[in-house]
PDB file of N, CA and C in Angstrom:
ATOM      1  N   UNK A   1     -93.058 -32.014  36.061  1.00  0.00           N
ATOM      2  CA  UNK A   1     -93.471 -31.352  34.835  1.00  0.00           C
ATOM      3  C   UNK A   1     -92.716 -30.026  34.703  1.00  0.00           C
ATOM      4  N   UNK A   2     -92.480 -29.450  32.920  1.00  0.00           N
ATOM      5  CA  UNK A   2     -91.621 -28.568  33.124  1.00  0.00           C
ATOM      6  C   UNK A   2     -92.040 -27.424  32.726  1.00  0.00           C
ATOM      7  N   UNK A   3     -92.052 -26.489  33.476  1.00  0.00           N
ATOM      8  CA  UNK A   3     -92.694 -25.098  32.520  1.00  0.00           C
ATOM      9  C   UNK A   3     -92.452 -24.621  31.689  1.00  0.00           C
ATOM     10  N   UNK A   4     -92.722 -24.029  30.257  1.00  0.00           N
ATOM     11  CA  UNK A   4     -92.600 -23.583  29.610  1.00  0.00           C
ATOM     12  C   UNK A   4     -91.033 -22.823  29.374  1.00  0.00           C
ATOM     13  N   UNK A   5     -91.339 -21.931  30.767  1.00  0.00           N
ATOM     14  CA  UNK A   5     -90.100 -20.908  30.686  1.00  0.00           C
ATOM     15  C   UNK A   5     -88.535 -22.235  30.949  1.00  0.00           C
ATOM     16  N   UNK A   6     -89.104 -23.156  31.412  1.00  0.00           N
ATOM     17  CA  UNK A   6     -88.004 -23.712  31.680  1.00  0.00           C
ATOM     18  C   UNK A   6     -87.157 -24.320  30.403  1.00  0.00           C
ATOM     19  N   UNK A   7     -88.167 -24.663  29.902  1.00  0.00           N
ATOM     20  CA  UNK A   7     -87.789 -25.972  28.619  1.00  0.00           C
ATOM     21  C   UNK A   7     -87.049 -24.915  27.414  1.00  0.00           C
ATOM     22  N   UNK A   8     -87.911 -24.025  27.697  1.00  0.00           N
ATOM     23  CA  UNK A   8     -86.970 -22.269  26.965  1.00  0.00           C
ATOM     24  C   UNK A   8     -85.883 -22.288  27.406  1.00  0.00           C
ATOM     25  N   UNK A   9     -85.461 -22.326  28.537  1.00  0.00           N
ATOM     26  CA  UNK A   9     -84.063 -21.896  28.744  1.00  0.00           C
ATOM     27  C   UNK A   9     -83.482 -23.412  29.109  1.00  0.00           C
ATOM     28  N   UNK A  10     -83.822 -24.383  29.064  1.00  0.00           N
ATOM     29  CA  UNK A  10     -82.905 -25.646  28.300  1.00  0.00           C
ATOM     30  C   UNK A  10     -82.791 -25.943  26.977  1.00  0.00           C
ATOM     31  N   UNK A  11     -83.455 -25.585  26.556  1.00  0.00           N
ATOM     32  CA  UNK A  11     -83.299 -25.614  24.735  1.00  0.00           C
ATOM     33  C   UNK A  11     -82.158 -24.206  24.301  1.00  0.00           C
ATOM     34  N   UNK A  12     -82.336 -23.408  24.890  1.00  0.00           N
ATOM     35  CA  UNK A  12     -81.169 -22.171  24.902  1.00  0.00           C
ATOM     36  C   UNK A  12     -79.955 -22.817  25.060  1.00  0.00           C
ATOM     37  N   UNK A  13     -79.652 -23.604  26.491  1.00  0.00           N
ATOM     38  CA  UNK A  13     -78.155 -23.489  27.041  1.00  0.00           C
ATOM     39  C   UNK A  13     -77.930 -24.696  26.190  1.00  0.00           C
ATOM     40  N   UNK A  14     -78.972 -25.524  25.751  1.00  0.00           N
ATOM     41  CA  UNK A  14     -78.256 -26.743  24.302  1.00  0.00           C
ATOM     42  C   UNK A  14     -77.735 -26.567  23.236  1.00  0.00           C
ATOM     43  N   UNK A  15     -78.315 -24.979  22.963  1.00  0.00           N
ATOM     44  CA  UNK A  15     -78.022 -24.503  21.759  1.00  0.00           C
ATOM     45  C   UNK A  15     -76.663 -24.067  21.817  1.00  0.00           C
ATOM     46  N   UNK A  16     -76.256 -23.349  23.049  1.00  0.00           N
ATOM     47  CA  UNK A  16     -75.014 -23.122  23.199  1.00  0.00           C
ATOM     48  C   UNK A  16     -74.139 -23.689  23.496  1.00  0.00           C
ATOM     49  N   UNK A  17     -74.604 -25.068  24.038  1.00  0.00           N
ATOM     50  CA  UNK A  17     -73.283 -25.886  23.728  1.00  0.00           C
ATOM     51  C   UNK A  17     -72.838 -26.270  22.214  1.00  0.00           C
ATOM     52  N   UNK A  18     -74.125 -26.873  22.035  1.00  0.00           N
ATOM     53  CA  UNK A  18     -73.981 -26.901  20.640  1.00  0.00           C
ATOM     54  C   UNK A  18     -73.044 -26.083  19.414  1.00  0.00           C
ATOM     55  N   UNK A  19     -73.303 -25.192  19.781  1.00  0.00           N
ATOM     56  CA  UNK A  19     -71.859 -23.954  19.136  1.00  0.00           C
ATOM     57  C   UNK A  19     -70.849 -23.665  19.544  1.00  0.00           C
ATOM     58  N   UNK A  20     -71.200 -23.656  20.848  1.00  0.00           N
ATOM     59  CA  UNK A  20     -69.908 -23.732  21.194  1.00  0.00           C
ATOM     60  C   UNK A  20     -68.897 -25.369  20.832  1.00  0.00           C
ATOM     61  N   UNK A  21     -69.230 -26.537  20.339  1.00  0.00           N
ATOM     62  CA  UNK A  21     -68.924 -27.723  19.916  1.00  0.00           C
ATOM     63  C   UNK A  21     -68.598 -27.402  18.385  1.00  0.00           C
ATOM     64  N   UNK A  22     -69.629 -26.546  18.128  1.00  0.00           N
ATOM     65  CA  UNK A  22     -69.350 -26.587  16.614  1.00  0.00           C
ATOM     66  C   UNK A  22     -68.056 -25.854  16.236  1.00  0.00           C
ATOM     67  N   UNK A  23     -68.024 -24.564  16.978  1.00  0.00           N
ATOM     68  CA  UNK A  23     -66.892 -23.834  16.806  1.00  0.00           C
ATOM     69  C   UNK A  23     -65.544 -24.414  17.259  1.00  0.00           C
ATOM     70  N   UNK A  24     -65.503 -25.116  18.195  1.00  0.00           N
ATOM     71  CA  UNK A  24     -64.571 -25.787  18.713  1.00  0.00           C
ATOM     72  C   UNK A  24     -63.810 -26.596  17.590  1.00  0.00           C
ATOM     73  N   UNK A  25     -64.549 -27.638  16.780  1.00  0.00           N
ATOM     74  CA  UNK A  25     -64.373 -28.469  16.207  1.00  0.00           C
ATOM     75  C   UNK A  25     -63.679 -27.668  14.754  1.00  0.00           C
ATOM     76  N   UNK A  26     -64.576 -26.582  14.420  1.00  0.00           N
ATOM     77  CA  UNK A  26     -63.924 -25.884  13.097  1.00  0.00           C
ATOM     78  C   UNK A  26     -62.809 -25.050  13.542  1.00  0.00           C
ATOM     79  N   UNK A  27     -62.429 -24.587  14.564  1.00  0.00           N
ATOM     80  CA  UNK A  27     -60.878 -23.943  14.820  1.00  0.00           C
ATOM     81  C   UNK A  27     -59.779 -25.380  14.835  1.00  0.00           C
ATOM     82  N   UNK A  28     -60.294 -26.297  15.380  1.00  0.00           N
ATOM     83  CA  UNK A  28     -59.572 -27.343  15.596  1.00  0.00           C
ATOM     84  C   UNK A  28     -59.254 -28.078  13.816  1.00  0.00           C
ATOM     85  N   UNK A  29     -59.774 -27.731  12.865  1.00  0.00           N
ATOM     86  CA  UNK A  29     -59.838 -28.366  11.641  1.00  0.00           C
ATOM     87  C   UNK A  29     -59.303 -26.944  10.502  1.00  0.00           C
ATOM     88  N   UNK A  30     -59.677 -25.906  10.862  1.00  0.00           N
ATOM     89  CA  UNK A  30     -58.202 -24.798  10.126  1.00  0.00           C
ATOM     90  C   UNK A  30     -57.332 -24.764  10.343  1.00  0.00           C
ATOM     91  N   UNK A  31     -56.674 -25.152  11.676  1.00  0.00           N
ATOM     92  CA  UNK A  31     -55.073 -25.315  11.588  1.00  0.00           C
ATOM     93  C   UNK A  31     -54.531 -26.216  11.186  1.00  0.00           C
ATOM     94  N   UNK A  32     -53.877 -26.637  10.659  1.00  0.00           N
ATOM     95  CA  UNK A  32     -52.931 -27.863  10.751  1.00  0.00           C
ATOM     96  C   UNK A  32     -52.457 -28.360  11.538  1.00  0.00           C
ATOM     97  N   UNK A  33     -52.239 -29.524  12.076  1.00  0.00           N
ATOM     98  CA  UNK A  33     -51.304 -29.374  13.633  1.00  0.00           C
ATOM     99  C   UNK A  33     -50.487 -29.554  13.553  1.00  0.00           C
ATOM    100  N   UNK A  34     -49.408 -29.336  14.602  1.00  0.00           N
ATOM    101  CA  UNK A  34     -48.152 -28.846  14.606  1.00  0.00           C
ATOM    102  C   UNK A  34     -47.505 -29.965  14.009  1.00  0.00           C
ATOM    103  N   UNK A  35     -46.149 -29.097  13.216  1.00  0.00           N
ATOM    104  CA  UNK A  35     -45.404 -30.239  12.544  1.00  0.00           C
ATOM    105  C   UNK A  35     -46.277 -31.719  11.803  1.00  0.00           C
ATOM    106  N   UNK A  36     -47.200 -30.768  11.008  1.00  0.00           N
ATOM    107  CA  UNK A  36     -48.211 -31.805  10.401  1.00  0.00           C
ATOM    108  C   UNK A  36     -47.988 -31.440   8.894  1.00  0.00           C
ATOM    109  N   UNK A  37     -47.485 -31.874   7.476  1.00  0.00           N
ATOM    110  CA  UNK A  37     -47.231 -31.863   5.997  1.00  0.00           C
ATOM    111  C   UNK A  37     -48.740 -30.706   6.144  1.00  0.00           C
ATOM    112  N   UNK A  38     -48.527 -29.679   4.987  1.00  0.00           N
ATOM    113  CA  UNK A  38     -49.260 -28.832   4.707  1.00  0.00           C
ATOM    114  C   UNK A  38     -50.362 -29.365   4.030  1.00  0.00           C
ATOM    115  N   UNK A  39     -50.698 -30.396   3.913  1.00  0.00           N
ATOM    116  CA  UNK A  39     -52.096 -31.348   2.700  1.00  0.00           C
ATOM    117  C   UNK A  39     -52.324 -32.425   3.663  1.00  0.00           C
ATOM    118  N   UNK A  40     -52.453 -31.717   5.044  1.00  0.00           N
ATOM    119  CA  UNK A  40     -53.456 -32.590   6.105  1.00  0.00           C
ATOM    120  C   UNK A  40     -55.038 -32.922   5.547  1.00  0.00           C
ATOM    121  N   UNK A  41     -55.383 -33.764   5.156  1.00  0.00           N
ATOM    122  CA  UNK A  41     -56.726 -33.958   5.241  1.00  0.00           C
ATOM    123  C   UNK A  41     -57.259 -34.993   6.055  1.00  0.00           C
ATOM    124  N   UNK A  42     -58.051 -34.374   7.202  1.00  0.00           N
ATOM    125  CA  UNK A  42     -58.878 -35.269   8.219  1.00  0.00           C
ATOM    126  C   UNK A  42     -59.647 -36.348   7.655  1.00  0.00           C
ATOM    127  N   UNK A  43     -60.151 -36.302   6.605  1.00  0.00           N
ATOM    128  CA  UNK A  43     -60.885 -37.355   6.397  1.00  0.00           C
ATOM    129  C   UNK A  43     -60.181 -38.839   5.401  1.00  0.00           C
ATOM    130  N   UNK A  44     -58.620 -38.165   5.529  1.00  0.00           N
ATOM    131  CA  UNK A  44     -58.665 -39.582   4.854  1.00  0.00           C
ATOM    132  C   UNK A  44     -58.116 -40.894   5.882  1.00  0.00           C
ATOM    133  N   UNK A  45     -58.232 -42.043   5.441  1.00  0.00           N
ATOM    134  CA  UNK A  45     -57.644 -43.069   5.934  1.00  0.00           C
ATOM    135  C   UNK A  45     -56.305 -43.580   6.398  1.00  0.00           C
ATOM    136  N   UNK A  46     -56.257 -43.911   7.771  1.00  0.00           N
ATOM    137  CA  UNK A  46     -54.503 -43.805   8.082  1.00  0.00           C
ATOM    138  C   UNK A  46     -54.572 -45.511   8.353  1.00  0.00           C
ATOM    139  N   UNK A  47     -53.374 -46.299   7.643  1.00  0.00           N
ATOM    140  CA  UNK A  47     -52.995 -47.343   7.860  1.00  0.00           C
ATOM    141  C   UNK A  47     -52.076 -47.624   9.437  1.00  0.00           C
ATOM    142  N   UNK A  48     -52.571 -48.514   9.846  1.00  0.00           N
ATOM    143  CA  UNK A  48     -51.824 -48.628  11.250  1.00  0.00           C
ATOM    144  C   UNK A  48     -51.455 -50.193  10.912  1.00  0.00           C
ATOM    145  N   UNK A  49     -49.862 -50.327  11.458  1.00  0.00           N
ATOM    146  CA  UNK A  49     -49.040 -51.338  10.971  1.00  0.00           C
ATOM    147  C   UNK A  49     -49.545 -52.512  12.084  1.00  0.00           C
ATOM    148  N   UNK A  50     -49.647 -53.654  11.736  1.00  0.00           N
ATOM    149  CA  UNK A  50     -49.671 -54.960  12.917  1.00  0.00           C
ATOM    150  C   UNK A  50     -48.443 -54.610  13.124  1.00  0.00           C
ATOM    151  N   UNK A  51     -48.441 -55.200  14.590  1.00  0.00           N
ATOM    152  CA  UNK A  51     -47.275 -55.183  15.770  1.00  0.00           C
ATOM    153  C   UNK A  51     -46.679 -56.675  15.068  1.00  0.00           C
ATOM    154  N   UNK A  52     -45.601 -56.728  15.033  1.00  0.00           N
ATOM    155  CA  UNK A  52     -44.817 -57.904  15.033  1.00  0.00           C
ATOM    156  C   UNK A  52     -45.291 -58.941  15.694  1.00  0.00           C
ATOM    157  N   UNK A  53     -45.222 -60.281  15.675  1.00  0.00           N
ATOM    158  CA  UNK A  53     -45.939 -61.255  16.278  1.00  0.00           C
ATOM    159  C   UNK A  53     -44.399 -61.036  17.418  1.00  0.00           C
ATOM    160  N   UNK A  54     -44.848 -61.692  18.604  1.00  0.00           N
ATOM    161  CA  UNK A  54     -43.514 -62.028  19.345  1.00  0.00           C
ATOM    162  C   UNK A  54     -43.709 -63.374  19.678  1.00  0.00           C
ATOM    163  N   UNK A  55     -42.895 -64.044  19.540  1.00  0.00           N
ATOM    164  CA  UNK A  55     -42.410 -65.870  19.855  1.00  0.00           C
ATOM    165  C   UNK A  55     -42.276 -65.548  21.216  1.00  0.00           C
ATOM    166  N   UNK A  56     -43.340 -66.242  22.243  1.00  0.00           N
ATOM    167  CA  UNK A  56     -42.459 -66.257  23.559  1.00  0.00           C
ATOM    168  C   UNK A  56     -42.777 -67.949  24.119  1.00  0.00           C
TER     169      UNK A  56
END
């Protein structure tokens, strides 16, 4: 069973991951990345080509 003070200071250090995730994620989404066209948008859809069939 957990004491009070405890569940306090696990709900704390969640919180701080938590921001610290959040912040992570929004520095990672203002830059552009490198050698990336200036009208990067993360959310759109990227087509990925089928591989060539190979005859073997």
């Amino acid at each position: 069973m957990m004491t009070r003070y405890e569940r306090m200071k696990m709900q704390r250090r969640m919180q701080r991951r938590i921001r610290l995730v959040v912040e992570e994620r929004r520095m990672a989404l203002a830059l552009p990345p490198p050698g990336a066209e200036a009208s990067f948008d993360p959310e759109t859809t990227v087509e990925i080509p089928r591989p060539a069939a190979d005859p073997a």
